[in-house]
C-alpha atoms as a PDB file:
ATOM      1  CA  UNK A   1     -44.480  42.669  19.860  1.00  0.00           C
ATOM      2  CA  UNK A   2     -43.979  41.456  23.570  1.00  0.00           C
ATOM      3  CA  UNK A   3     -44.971  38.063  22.864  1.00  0.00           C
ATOM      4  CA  UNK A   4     -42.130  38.309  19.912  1.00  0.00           C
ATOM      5  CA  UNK A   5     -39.501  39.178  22.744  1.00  0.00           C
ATOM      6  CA  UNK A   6     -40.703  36.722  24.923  1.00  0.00           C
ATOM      7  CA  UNK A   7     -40.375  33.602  22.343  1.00  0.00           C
ATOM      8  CA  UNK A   8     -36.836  35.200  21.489  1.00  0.00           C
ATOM      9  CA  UNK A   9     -35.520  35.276  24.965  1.00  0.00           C
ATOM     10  CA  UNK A  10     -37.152  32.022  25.751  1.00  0.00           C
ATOM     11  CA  UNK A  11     -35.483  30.389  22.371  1.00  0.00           C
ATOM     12  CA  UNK A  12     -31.903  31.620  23.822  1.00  0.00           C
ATOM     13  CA  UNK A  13     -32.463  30.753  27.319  1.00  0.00           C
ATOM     14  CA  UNK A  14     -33.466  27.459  25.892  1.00  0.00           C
ATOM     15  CA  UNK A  15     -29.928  27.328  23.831  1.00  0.00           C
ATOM     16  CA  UNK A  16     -27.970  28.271  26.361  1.00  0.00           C
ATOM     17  CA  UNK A  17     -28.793  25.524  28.416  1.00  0.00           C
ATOM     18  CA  UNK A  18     -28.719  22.531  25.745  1.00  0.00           C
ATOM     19  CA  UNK A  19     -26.856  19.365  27.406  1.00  0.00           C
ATOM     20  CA  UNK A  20     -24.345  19.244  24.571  1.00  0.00           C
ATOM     21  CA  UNK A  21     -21.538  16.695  24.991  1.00  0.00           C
ATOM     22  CA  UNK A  22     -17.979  17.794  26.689  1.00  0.00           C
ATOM     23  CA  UNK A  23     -16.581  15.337  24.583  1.00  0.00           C
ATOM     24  CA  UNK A  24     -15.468  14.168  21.220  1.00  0.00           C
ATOM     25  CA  UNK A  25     -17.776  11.907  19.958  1.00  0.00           C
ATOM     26  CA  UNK A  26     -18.377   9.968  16.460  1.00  0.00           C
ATOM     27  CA  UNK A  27     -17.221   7.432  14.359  1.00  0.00           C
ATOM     28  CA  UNK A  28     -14.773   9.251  11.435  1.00  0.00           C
ATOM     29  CA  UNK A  29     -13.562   7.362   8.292  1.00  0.00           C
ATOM     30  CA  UNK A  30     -13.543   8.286   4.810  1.00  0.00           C
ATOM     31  CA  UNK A  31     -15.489   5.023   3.408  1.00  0.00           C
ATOM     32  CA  UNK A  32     -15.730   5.995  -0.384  1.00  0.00           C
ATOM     33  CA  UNK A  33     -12.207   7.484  -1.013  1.00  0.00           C
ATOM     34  CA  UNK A  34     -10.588   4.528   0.831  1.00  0.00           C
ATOM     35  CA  UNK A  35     -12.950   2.413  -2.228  1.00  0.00           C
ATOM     36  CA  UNK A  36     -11.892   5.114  -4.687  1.00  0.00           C
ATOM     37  CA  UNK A  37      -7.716   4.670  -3.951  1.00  0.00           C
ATOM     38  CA  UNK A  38      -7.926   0.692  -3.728  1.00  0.00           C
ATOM     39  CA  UNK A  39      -9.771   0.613  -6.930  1.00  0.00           C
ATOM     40  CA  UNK A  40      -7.019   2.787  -8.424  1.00  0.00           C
ATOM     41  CA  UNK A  41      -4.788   1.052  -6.991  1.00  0.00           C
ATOM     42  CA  UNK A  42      -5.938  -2.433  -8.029  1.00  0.00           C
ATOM     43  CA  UNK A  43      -6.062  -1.087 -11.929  1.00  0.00           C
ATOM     44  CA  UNK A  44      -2.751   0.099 -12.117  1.00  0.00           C
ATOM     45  CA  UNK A  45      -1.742  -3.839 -11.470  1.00  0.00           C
ATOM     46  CA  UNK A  46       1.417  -3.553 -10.046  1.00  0.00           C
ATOM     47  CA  UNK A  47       3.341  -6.827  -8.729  1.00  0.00           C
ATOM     48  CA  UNK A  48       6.910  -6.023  -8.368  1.00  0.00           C
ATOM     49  CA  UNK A  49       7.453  -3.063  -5.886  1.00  0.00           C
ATOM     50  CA  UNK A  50       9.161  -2.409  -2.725  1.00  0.00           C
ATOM     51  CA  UNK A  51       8.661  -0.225   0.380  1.00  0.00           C
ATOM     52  CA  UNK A  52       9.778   0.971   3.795  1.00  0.00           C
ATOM     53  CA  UNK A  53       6.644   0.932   6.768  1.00  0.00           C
ATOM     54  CA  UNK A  54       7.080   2.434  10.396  1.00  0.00           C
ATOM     55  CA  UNK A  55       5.299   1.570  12.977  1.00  0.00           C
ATOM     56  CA  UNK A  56       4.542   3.982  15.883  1.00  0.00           C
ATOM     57  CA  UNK A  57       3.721   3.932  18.853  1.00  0.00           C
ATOM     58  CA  UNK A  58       1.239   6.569  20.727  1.00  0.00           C
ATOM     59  CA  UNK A  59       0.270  10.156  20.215  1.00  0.00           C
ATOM     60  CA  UNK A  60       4.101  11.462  20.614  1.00  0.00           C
ATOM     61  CA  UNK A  61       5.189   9.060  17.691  1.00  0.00           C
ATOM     62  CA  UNK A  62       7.651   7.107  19.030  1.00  0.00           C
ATOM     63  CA  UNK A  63       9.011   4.588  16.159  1.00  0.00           C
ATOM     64  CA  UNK A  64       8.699   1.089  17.375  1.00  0.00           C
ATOM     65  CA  UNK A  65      10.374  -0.158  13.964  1.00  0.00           C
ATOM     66  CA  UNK A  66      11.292   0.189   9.958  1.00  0.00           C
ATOM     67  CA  UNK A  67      10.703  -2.647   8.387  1.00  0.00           C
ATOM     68  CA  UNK A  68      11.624  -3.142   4.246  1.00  0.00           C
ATOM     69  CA  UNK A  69       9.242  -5.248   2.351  1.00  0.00           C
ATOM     70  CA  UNK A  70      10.089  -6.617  -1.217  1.00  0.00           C
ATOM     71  CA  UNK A  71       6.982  -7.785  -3.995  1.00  0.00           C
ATOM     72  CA  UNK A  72       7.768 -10.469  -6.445  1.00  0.00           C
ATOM     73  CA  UNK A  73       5.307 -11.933  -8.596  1.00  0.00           C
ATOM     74  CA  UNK A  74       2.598 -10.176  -6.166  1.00  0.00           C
ATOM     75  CA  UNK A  75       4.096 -11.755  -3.332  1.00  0.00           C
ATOM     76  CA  UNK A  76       5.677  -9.765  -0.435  1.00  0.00           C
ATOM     77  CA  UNK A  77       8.037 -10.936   1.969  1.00  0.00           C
ATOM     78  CA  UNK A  78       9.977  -9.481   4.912  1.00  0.00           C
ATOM     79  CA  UNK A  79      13.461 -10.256   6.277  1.00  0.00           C
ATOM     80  CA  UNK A  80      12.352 -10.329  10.526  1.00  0.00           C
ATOM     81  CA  UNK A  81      15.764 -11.979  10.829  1.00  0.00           C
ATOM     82  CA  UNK A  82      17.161  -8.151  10.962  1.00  0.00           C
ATOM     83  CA  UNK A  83      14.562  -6.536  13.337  1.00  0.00           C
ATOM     84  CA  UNK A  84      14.720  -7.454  17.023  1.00  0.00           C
ATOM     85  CA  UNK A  85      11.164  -7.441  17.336  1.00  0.00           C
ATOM     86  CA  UNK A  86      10.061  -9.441  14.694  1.00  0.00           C
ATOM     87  CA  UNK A  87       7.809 -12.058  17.049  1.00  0.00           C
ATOM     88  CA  UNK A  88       5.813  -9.325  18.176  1.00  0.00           C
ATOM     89  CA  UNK A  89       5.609  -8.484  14.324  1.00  0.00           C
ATOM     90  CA  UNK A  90       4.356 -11.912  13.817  1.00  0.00           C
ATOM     91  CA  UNK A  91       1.642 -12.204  16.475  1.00  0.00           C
ATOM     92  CA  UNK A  92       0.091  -9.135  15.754  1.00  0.00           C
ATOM     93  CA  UNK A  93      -0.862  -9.671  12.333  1.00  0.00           C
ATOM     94  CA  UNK A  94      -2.362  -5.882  12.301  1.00  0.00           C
ATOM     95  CA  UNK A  95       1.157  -4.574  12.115  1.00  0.00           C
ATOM     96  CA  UNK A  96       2.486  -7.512   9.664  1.00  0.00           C
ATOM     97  CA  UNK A  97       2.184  -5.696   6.586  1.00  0.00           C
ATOM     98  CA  UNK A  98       3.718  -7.904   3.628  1.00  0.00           C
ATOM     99  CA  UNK A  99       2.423  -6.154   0.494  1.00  0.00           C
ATOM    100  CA  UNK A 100       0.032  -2.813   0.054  1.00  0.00           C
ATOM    101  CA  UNK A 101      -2.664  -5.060  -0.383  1.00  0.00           C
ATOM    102  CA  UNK A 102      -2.192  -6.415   3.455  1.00  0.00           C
ATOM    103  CA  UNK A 103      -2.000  -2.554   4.141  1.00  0.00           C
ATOM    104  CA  UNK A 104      -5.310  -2.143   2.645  1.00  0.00           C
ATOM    105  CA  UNK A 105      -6.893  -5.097   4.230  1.00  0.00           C
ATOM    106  CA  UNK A 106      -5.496  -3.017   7.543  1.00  0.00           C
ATOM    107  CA  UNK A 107      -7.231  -0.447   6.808  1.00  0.00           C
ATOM    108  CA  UNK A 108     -10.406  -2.111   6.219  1.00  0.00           C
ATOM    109  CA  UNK A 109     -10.318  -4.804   9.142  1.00  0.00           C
ATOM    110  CA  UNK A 110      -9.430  -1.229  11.402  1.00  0.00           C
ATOM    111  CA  UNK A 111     -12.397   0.745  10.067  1.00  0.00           C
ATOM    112  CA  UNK A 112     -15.109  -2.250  10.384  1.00  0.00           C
ATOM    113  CA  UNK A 113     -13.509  -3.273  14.115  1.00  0.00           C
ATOM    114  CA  UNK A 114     -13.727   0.337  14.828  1.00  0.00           C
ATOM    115  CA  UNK A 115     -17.046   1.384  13.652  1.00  0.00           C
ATOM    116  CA  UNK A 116     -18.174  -2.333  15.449  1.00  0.00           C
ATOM    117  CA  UNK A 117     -16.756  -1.015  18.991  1.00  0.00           C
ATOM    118  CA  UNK A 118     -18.125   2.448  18.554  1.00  0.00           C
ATOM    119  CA  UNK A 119     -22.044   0.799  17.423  1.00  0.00           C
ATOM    120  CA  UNK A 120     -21.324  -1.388  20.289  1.00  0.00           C
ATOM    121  CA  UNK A 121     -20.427   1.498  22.918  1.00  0.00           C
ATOM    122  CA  UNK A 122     -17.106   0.001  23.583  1.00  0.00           C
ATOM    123  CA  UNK A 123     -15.609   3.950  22.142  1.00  0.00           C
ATOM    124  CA  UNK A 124     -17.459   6.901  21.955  1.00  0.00           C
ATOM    125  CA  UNK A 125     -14.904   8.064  19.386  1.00  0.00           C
ATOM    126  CA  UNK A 126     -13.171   6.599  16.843  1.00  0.00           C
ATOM    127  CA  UNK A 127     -11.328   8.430  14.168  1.00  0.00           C
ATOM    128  CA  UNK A 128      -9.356   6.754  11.188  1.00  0.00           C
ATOM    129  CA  UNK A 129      -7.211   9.289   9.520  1.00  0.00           C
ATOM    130  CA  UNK A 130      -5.810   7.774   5.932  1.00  0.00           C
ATOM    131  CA  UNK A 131      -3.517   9.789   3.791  1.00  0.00           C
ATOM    132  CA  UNK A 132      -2.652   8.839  -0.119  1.00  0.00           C
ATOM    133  CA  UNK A 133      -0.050   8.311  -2.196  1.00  0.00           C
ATOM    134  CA  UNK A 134      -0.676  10.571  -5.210  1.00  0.00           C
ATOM    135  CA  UNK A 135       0.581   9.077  -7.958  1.00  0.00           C
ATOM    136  CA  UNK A 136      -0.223   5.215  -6.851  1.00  0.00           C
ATOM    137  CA  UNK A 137      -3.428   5.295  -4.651  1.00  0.00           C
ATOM    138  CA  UNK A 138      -1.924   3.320  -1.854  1.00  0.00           C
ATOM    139  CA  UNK A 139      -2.201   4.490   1.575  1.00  0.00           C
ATOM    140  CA  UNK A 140       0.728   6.144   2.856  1.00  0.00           C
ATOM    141  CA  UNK A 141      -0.064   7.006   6.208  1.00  0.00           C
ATOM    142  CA  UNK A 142      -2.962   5.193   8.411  1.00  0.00           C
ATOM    143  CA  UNK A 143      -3.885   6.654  11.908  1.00  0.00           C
ATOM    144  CA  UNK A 144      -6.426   5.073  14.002  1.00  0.00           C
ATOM    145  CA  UNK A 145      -7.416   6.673  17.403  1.00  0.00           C
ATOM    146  CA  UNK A 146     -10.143   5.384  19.306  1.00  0.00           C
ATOM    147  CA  UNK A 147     -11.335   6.695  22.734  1.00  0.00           C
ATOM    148  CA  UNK A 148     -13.372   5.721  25.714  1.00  0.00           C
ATOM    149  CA  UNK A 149     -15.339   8.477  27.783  1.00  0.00           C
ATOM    150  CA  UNK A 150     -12.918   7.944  30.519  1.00  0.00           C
ATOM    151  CA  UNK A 151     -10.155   7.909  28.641  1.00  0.00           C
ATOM    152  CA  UNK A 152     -10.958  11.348  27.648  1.00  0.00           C
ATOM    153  CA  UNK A 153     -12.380  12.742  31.127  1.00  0.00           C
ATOM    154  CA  UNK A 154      -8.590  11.930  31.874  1.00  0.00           C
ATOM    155  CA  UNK A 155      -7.551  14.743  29.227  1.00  0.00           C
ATOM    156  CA  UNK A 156     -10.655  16.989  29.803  1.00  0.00           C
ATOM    157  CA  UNK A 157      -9.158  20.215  31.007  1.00  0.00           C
ATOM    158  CA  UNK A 158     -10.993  23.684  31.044  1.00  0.00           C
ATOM    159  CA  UNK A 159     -13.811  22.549  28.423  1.00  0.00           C
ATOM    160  CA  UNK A 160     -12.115  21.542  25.833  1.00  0.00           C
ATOM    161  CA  UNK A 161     -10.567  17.580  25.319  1.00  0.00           C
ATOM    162  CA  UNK A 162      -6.730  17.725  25.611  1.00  0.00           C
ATOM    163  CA  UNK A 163      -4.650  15.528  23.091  1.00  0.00           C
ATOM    164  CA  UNK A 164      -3.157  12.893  25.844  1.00  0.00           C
ATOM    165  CA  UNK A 165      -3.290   9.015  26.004  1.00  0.00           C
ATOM    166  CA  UNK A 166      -6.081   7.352  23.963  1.00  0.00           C
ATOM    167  CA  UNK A 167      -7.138   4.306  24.849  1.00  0.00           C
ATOM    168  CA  UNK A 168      -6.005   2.757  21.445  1.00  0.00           C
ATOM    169  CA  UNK A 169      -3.854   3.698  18.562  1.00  0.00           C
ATOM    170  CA  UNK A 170      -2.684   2.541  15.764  1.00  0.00           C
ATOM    171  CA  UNK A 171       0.190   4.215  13.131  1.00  0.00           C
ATOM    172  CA  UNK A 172       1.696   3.082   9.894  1.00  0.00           C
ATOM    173  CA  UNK A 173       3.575   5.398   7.860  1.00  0.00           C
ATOM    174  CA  UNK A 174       5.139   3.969   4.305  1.00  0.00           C
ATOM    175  CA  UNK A 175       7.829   5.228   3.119  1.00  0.00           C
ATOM    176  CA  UNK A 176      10.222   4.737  -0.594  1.00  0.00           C
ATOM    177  CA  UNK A 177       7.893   3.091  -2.207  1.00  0.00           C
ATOM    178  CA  UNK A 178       9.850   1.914  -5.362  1.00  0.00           C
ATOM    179  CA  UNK A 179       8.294  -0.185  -8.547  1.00  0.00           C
ATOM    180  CA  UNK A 180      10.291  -2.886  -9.858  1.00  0.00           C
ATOM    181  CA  UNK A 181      10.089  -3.887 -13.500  1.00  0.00           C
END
């Protein structure tokens, strides 16, 4: 019976002092359903829609722009004439979103460049938040947050990892989505 207590007490002393990580760690992305919705999406063959996408900035959500995109034919085009940041648009093709199949090509380029920089060590956390349209499949909201150790020792407060600057981020929120016959 004593050599029972001694194991026990031994097993949580041992616990107690396991070097577990302070901080948010892993690579986060939900592979098959992002498959699942673009397959749905690609068999409802839709050509003519039109839709609304927001970009934002940071973890407050600042909107850095609205920007109305029209499908003909399969073919999207936006009007940058209106928007006064449209050249920024255009050299960052991440946020140049022309049709929902450039959104999910986003998606994917984000979740291999991210899972590539967390393998690599670049991040020790990268976490790719997509949410759905219901009744289409198409991605509706995309958040990307990625995170460096000291990026997060610069939020670490008290044990637990406070919700501050991230070293990278990335929002795009769509918005009256409309088919056209």
């Amino acid at each position: 019976m004593r050599k029972i207590i001694i194991i026990i007490i031994a097993s949580i002393f041992l616990m107690s002092c396991s070097s577990e990580s302070p901080y948010n760690e892993g690579l986060f992305f939900e592979e098959e359903k992002y498959t699942t919705q673009k397959t749905e999406w690609e068999k409802l063959g839709i050509k003519n829609y039109s839709f609304d996408y927001g970009l934002v900035e940071g973890d407050v959500g600042i909107p850095s722009g609205t920007f109305h995109v029209t499908v003909v034919d399969g073919v999207g085009s936006i009007n940058l004439d209106e928007y006064p940041y449209s050249e920024n648009l255009i050299e960052n093709q991440l946020y140049y979103i022309s049709s929902i199949e450039d959104l999910f090509d986003r998606v994917d380029t984000i979740y291999k460049t991210g899972k590539q920089d967390f393998e690599s060590g670049k991040y020790i956390y990268v976490k790719i938040d997509v949410n759905y349209n219901f009744e289409y499949s198409f991605p509706e909201y995309v958040y990307l947050r990625c995170e460096t150790k000291e990026s997060q020792k610069k939020n670490y407060k008290n044990g637990e990892i406070a919700l501050g600057p991230a070293h990278s981020n990335y929002h795009v929120v769509i918005s009256n989505f409309k088919v056209d016959e």
